[in-house]
Protein backbone atom coordinates (compact mmCIF):
# COMPACT_ATOMS: atom_id res chain seq x y z
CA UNK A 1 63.91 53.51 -52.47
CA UNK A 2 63.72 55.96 -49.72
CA UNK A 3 61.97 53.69 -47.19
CA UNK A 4 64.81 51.08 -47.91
CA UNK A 5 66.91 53.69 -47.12
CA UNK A 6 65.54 54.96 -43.94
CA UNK A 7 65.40 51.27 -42.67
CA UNK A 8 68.82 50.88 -43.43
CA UNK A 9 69.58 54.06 -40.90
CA UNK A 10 67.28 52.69 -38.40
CA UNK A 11 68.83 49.61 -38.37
CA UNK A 12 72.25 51.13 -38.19
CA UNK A 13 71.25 53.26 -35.11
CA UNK A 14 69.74 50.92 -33.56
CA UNK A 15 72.63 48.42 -33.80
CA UNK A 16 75.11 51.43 -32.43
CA UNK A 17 72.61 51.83 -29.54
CA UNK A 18 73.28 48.09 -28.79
CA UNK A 19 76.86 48.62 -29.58
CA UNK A 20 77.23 51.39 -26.81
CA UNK A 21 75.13 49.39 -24.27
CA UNK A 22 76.96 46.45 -24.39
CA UNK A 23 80.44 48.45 -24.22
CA UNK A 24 82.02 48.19 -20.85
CA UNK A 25 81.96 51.63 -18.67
CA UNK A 26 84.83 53.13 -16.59
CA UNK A 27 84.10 51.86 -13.03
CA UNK A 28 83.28 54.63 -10.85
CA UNK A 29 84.77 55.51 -7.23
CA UNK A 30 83.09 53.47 -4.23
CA UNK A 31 81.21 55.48 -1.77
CA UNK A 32 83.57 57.33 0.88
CA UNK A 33 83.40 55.28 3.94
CA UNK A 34 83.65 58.64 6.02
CA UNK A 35 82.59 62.49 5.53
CA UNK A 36 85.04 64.40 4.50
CA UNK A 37 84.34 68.19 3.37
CA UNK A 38 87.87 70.38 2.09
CA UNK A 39 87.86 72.81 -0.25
CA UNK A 40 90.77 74.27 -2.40
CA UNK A 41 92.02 76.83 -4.35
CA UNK A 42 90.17 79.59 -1.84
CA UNK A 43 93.46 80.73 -0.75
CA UNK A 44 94.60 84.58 0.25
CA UNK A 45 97.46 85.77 2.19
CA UNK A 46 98.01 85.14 5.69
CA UNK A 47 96.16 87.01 8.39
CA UNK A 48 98.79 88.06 10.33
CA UNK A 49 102.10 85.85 11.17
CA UNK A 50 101.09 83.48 13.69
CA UNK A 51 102.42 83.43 17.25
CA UNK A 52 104.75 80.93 17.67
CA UNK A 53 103.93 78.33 20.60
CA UNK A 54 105.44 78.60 23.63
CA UNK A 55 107.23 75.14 23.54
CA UNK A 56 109.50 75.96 20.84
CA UNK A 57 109.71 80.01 21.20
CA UNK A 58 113.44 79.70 21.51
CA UNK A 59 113.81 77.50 17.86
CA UNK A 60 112.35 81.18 16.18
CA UNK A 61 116.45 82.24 17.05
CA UNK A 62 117.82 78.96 15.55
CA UNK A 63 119.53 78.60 12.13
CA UNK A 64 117.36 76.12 10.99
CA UNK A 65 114.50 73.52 12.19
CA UNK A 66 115.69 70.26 14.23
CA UNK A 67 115.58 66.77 12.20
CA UNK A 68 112.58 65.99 14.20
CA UNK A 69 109.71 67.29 16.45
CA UNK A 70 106.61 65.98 17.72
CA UNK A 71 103.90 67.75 19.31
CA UNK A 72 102.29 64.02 19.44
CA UNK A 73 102.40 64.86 23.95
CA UNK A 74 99.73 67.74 23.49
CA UNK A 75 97.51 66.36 20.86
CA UNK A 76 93.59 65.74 21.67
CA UNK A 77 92.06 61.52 20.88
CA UNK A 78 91.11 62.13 17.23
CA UNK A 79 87.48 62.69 16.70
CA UNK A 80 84.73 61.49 14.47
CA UNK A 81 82.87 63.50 12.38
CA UNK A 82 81.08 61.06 11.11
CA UNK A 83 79.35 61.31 7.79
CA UNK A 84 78.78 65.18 7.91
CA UNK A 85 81.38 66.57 5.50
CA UNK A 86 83.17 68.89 8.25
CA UNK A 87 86.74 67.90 8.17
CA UNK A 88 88.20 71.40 8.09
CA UNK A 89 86.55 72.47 10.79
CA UNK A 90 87.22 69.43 13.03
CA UNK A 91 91.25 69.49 11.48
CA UNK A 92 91.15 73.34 13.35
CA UNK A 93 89.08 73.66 16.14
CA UNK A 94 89.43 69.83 17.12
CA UNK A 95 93.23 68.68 16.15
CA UNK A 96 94.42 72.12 16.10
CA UNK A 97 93.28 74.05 18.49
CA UNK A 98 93.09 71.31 21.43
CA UNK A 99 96.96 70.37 20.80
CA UNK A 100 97.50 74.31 21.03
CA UNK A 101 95.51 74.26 23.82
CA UNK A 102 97.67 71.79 26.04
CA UNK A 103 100.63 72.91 24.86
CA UNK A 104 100.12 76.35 26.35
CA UNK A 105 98.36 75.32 29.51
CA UNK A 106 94.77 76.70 28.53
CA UNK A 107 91.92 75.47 29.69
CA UNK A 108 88.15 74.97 29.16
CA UNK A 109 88.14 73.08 25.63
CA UNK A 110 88.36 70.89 23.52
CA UNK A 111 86.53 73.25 21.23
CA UNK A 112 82.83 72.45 19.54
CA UNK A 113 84.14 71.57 15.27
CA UNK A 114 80.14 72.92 14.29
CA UNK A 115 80.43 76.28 15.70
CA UNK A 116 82.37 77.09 12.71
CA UNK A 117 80.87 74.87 10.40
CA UNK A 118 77.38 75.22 11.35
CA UNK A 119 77.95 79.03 10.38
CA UNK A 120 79.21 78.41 7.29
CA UNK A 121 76.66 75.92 5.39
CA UNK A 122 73.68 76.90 7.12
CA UNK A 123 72.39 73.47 7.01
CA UNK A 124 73.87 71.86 3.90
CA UNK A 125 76.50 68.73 4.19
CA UNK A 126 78.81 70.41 2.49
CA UNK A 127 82.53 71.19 2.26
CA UNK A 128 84.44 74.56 3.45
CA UNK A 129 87.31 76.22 2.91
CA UNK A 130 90.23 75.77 5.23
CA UNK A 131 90.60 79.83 5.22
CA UNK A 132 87.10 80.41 5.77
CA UNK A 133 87.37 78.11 9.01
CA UNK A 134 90.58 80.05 10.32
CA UNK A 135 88.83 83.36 9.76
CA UNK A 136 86.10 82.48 12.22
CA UNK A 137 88.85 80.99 14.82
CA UNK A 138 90.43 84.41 14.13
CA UNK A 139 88.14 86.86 14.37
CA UNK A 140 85.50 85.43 16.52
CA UNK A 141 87.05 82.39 18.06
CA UNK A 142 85.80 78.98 18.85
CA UNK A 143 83.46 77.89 21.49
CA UNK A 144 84.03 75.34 23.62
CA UNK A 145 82.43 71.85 23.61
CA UNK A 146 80.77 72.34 27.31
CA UNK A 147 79.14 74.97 26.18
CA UNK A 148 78.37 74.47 22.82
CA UNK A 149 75.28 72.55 23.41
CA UNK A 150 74.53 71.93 19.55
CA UNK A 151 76.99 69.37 19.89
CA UNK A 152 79.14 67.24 17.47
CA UNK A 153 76.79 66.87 14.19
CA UNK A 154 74.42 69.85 14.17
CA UNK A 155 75.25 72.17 11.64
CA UNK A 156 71.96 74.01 11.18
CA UNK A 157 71.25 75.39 14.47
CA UNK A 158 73.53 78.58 14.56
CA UNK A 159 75.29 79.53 17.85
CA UNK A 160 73.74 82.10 20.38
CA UNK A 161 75.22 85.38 21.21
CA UNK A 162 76.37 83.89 25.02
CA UNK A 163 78.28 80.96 22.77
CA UNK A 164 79.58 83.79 20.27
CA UNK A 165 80.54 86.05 23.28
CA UNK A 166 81.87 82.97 24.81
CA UNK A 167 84.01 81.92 21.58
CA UNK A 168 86.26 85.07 22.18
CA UNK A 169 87.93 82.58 24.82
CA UNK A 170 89.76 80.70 22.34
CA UNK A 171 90.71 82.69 19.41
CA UNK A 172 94.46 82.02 17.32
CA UNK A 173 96.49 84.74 16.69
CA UNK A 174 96.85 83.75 13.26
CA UNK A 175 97.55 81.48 10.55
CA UNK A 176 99.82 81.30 7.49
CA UNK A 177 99.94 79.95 4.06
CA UNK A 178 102.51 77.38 3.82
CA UNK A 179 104.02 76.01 0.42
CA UNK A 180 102.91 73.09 -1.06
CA UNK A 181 105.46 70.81 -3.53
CA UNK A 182 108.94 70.75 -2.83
CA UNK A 183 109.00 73.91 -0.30
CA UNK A 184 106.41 72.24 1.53
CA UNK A 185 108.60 70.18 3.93
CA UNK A 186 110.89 72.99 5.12
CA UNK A 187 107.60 74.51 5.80
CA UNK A 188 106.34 72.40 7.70
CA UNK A 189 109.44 71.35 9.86
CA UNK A 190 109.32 75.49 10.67
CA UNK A 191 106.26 75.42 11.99
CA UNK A 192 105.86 72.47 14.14
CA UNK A 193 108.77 73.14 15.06
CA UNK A 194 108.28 76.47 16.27
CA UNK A 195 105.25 74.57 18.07
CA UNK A 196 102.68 75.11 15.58
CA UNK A 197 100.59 72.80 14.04
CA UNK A 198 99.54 72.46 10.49
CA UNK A 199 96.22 71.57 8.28
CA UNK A 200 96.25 70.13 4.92
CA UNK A 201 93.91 69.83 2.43
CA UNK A 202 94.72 66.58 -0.11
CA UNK A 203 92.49 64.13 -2.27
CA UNK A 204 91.22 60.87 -1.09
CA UNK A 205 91.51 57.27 -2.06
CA UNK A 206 89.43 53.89 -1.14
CA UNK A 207 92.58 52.88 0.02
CA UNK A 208 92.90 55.86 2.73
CA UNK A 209 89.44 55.74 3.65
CA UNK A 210 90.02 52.19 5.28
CA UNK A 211 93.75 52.23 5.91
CA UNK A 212 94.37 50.69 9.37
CA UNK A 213 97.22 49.15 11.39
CA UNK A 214 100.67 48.84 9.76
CA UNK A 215 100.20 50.31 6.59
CA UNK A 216 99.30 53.70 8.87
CA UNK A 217 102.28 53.32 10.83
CA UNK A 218 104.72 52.55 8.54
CA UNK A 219 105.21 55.89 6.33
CA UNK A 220 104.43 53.72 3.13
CA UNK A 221 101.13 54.65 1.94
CA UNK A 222 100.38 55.57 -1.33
CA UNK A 223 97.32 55.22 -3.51
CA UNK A 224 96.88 52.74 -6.64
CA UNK A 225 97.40 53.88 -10.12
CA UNK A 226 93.86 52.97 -11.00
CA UNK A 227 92.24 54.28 -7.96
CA UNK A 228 89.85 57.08 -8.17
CA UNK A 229 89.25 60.26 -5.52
CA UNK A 230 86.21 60.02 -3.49
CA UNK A 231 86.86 63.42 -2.48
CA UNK A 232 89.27 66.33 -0.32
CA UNK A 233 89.99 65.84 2.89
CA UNK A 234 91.73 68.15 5.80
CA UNK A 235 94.10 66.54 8.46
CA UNK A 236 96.69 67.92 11.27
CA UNK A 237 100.26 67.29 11.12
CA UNK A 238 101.43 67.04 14.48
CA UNK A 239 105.05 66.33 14.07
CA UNK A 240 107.33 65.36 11.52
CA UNK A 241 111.27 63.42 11.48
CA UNK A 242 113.30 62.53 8.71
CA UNK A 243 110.66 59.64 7.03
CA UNK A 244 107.80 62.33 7.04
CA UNK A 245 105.46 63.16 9.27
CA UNK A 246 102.13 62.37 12.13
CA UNK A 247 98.61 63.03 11.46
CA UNK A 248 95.87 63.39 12.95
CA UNK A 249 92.71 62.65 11.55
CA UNK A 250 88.76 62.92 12.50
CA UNK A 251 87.55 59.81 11.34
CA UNK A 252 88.02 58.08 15.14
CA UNK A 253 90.46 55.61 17.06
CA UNK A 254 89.08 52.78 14.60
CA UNK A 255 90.65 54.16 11.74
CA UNK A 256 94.86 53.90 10.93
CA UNK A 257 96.78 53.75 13.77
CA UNK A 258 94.30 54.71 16.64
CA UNK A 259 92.82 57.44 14.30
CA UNK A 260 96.48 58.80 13.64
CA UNK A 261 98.47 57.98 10.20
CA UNK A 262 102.44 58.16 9.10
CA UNK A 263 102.69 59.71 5.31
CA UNK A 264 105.76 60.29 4.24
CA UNK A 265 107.55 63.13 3.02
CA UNK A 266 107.32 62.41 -0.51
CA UNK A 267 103.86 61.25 -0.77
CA UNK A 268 103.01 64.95 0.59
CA UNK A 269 104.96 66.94 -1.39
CA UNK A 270 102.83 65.07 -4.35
CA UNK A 271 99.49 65.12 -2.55
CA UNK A 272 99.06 68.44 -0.10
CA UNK A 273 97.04 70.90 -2.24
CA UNK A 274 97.46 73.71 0.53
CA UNK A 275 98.57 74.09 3.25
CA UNK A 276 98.75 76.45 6.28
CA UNK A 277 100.35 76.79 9.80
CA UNK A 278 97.88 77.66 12.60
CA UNK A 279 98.98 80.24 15.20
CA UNK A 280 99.12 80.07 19.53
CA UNK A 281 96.02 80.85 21.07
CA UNK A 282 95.60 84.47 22.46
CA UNK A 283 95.70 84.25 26.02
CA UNK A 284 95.68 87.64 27.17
């Protein structure tokens, strides 16, 4: 009686085992076509209020921010960062600081995206944290591609002293963090407005990873209900108008709409999980 027993209990497990095996599994998330690399929920208050650009000094005195601004005329070609997961720090030093750059007549950049980076994963692929990023652009600054002979996609050689002493060139005068939600957009119009461009951090679809022509140009872009995240991702608003607002991102010209994208408004308000406004360079 008890061997009939324990047969019966191996022949119900094993028929459960078959039962689970055969049972269809939720379909994972495809692998990201491009790095990526933000991290979230790192936040602290701002460093000190940034500087506002000198385009749009006088809008500081206005009542509120113009239906639209671009500051699409100063911004750098998007880059590539190819697979290495350094999106904040190409969003800042890249989109950031090369549109502040032009817009206040400074020269000697674009700025290297793995001075920062390289500093702060020592030689893993991993993400960052947008404030981390802005700290370094802060307190040390960023060197400058020309001299930053590591180049684009080392990030375990660590700069010299001459590139750290040489950094102090192009340092922000601060950042600030913006709201995400519903008091994101006024936010945001403030800022670019004021001529300051902003980083977001937000999750990724399959469907952003290879959006490209008119879906990136036509603020309608949202992801499908059954699509899964293949991870965060930081991007550059560059100017905004009444639909929403231009991005750029650092996945190259192949990508969206020459490596820019449109998202509008109300996509972002869902989808920004932070958000900050970078500051004018310090030029003096």
């Amino acid at each position: 009686m008890f061997k009939t027993v324990v047969g019966k209990a191996v022949l119900a497990a094993a028929i459960s085992t078959s039962l689970v095996a055969l049972a269809p599994t939720a379909s994972a998330a495809p692998a990201p076509l491009h790095g990526m690399g933000a991290k979230t929920g790192h936040s602290h208050s701002h460093r000190t209020a940034p500087a506002a650009a000198p385009a749009r000094a006088a809008a500081l005195a206005a009542a509120s921010a113009p239906a639209s601004w671009t500051l699409a005329d100063y911004a750098l070609t998007p880059g590539d960062q190819g697979q290495v997961n350094s999106c904040v720090s190409w969003a800042i030093a890249h989109s950031a600081m090369g549109l502040l750059e032009n817009e206040q007549g400074i020269t000697g950049g674009p700025n290297a995206p793995m001075y920062s980076y390289a500093q702060l994963v020592r030689g893993q692929n991993v993400g960052t944290w947008p404030e981390d990023t802005l700290d370094i652009a802060y307190n040390q600054g960023i060197d400058s591609e020309s001299d930053y002979w590591q180049g684009d996609y080392d990030y375990t050689t660590q700069p010299t002293r001459a590139q750290r002493a040489n950094a102090w060139n192009w340092h922000i005068s601060g950042y600030s963090n913006l709201r995400t939600g519903s008091g994101l957009r006024t936010d945001v119009q403030n800022a670019i407005s004021q001529g300051n461009p902003v980083i977001f951090s937000f999750d990724v679809y399959p469907s952003f990873d290879k959006l490209k022509g008119q879906a990136a140009r036509d603020y309608s872009y949202r992801p499908g209900a059954s699509e899964k995240s293949v991870g965060s991702h930081e991007v550059t608003i560059i100017g905004y108008n009444s639909q929403g607002v231009r991005v750029e991102n650092s996945w190259g010209t192949g990508w969206g709409d020459g490596g820019f994208v449109n998202l509008s408004w109300s996509y972002l308000t869902s989808a920004v999980l932070d958000a900050h406004s970078v500051g004018a360079l310090v030029t003096s």
